[in-house]
Protein backbone atom coordinates (compact mmCIF):
# COMPACT_ATOMS: atom_id res chain seq x y z
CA UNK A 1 -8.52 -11.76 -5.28
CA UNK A 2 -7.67 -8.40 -6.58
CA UNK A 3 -7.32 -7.26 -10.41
CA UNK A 4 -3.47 -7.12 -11.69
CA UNK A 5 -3.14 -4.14 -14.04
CA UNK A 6 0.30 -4.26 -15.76
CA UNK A 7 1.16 -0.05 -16.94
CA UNK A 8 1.81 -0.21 -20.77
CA UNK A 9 4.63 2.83 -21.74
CA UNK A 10 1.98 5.46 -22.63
CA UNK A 11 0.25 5.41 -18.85
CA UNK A 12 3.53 4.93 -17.70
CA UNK A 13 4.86 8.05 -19.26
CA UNK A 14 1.91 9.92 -18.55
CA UNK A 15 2.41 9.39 -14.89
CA UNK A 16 6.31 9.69 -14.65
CA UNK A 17 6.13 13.33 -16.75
CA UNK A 18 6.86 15.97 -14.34
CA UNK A 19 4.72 18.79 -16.67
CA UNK A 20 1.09 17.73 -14.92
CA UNK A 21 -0.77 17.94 -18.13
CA UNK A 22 -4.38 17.50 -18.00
CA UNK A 23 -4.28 13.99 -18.98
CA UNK A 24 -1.43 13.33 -16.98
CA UNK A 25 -2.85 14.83 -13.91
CA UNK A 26 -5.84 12.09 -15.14
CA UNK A 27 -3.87 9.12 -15.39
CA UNK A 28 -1.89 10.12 -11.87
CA UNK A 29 -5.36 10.09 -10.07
CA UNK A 30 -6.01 6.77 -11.72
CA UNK A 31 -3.65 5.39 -10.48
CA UNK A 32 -3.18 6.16 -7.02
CA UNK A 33 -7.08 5.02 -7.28
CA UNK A 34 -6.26 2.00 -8.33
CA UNK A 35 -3.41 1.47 -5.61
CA UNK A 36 -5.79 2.97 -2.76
CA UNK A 37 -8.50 0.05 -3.61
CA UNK A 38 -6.18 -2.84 -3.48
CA UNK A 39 -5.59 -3.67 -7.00
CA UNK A 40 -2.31 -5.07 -7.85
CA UNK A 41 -0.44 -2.70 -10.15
CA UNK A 42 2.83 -3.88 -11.92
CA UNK A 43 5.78 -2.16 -14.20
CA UNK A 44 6.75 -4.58 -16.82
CA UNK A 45 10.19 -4.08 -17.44
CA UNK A 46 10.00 -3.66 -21.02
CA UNK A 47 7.38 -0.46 -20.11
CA UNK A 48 10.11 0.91 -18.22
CA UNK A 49 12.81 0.50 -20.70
CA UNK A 50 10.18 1.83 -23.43
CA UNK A 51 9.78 5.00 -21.27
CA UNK A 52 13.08 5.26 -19.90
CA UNK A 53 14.98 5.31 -22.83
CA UNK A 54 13.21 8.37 -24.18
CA UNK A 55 13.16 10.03 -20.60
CA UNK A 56 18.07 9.47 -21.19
CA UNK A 57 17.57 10.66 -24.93
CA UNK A 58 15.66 13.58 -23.94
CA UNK A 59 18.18 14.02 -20.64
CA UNK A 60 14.94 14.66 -18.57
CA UNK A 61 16.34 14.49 -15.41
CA UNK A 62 13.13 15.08 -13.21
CA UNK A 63 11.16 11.94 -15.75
CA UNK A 64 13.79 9.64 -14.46
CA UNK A 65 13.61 10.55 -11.03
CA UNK A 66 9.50 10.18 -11.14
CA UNK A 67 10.34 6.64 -13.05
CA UNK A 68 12.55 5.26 -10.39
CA UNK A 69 10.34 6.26 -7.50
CA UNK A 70 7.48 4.95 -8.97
CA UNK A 71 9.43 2.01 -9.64
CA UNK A 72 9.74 1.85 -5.90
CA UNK A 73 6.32 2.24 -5.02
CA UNK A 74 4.56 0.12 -7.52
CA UNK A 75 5.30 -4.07 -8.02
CA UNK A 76 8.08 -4.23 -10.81
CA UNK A 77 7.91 -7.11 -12.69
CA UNK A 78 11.59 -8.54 -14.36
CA UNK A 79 11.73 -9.92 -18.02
CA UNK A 80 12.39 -13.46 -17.03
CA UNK A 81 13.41 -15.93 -19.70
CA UNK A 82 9.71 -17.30 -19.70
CA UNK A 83 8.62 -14.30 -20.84
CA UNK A 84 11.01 -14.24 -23.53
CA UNK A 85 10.22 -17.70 -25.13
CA UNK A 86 6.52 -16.97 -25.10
CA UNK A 87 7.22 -13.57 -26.87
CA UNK A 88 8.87 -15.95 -29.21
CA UNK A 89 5.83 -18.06 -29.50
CA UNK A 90 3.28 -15.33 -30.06
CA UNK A 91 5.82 -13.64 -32.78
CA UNK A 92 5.98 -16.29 -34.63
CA UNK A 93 2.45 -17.21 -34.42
CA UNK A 94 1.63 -13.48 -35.68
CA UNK A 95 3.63 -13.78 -38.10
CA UNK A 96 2.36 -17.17 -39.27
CA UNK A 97 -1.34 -15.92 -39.42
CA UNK A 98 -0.56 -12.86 -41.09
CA UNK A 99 -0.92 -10.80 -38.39
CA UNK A 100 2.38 -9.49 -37.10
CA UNK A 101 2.24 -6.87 -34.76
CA UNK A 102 5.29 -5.08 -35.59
CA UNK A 103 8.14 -4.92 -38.32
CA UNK A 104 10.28 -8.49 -38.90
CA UNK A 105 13.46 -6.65 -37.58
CA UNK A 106 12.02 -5.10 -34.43
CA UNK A 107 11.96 -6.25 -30.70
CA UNK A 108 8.28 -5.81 -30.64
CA UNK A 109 8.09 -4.57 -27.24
CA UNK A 110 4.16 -5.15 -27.32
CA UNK A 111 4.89 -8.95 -27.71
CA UNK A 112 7.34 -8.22 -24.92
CA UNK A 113 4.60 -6.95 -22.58
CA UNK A 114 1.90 -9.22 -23.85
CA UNK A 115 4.42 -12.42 -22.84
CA UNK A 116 5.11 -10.75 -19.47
CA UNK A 117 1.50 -10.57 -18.63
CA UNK A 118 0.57 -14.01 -19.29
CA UNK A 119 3.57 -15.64 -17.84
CA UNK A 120 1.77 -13.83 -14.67
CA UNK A 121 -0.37 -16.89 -14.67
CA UNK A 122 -3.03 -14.82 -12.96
CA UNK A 123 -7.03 -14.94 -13.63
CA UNK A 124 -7.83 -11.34 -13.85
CA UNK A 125 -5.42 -9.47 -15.71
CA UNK A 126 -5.09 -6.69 -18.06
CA UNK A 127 -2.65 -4.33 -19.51
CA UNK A 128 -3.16 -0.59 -18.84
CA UNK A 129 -2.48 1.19 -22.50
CA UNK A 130 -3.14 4.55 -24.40
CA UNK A 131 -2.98 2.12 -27.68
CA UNK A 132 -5.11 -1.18 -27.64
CA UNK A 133 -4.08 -2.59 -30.46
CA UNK A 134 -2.15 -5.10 -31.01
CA UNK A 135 -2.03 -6.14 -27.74
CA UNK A 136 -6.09 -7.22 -26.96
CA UNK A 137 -5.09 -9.85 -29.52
CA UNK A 138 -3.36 -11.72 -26.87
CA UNK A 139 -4.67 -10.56 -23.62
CA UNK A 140 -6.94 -8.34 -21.84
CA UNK A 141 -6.06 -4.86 -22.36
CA UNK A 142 -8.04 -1.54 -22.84
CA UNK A 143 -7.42 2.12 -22.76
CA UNK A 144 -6.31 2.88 -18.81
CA UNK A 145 -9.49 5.52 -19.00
CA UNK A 146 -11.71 2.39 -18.98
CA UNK A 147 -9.80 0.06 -16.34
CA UNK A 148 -11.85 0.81 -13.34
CA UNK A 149 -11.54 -0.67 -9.61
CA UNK A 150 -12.78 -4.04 -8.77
């Protein structure tokens, strides 16, 4: 069975921005790495909406354009309503331990991503990320540098 890598918003923007950027032009060949060897990669739809949003703000035409082709190309994985009520869970649960991962009146798109990754219900799975974080709490995830092929 092959590794599922789900793209948290920093790789995500990193290989959607048009201005090939050393670490950009990094996390591209990663990628299509990753995709060449077989490993499942997905787009979380709250990564997409995380990236997107500042792509409309910004009125980067070409970032959009990269972001729905890739969207194309790679698995994209819905917010489902599962996904939602276990964000729910692990919100609370932060919040109950002390721990919260982001402020009381936020979305907390981490928790978002987090949900949507183990609501997978797959073995070997981790999110791709530029920030670890909050989200390692929850599930495997590590800088995209150090995600290598299986």
């Amino acid at each position: 069975m092959s590794q599922v890598i789900l793209l948290d918003a920093g790789p995500l923007g990193l290989v959607t921005n048009p201005k090939l950027s050393p670490e950009s032009f990094a996390c591209t060949q990663w990628l299509q790495l990753l995709v060449s060897s077989g490993s499942r990669v997905i787009i979380p739809e709250i990564a997409d909406y995380e990236v997107r949003r500042e792509l409309l703000r910004a009125n980067k035409v070409k970032g959009i354009a990269r972001l729905d082709e890739l969207s194309q190309l790679l698995e994209y994985l819905p917010i489902t309503t599962a996904a939602m009520r276990q964000a729910a869970l692990f919100w609370a649960q932060a919040r109950q331990q002390g721990q919260p991962t982001a402020g009381d009146k936020t979305i907390d798109g981490d928790i978002i991503l987090v949900a949507q990754a183990i609501t997978l219900n797959v073995a070997d799975v981790a999110i791709a990320t530029t920030n670890v974080g909050h989200l390692s709490r929850f599930v495997a995830a590590d800088l995209w540098q150090n995600i290598k092929t299986n």
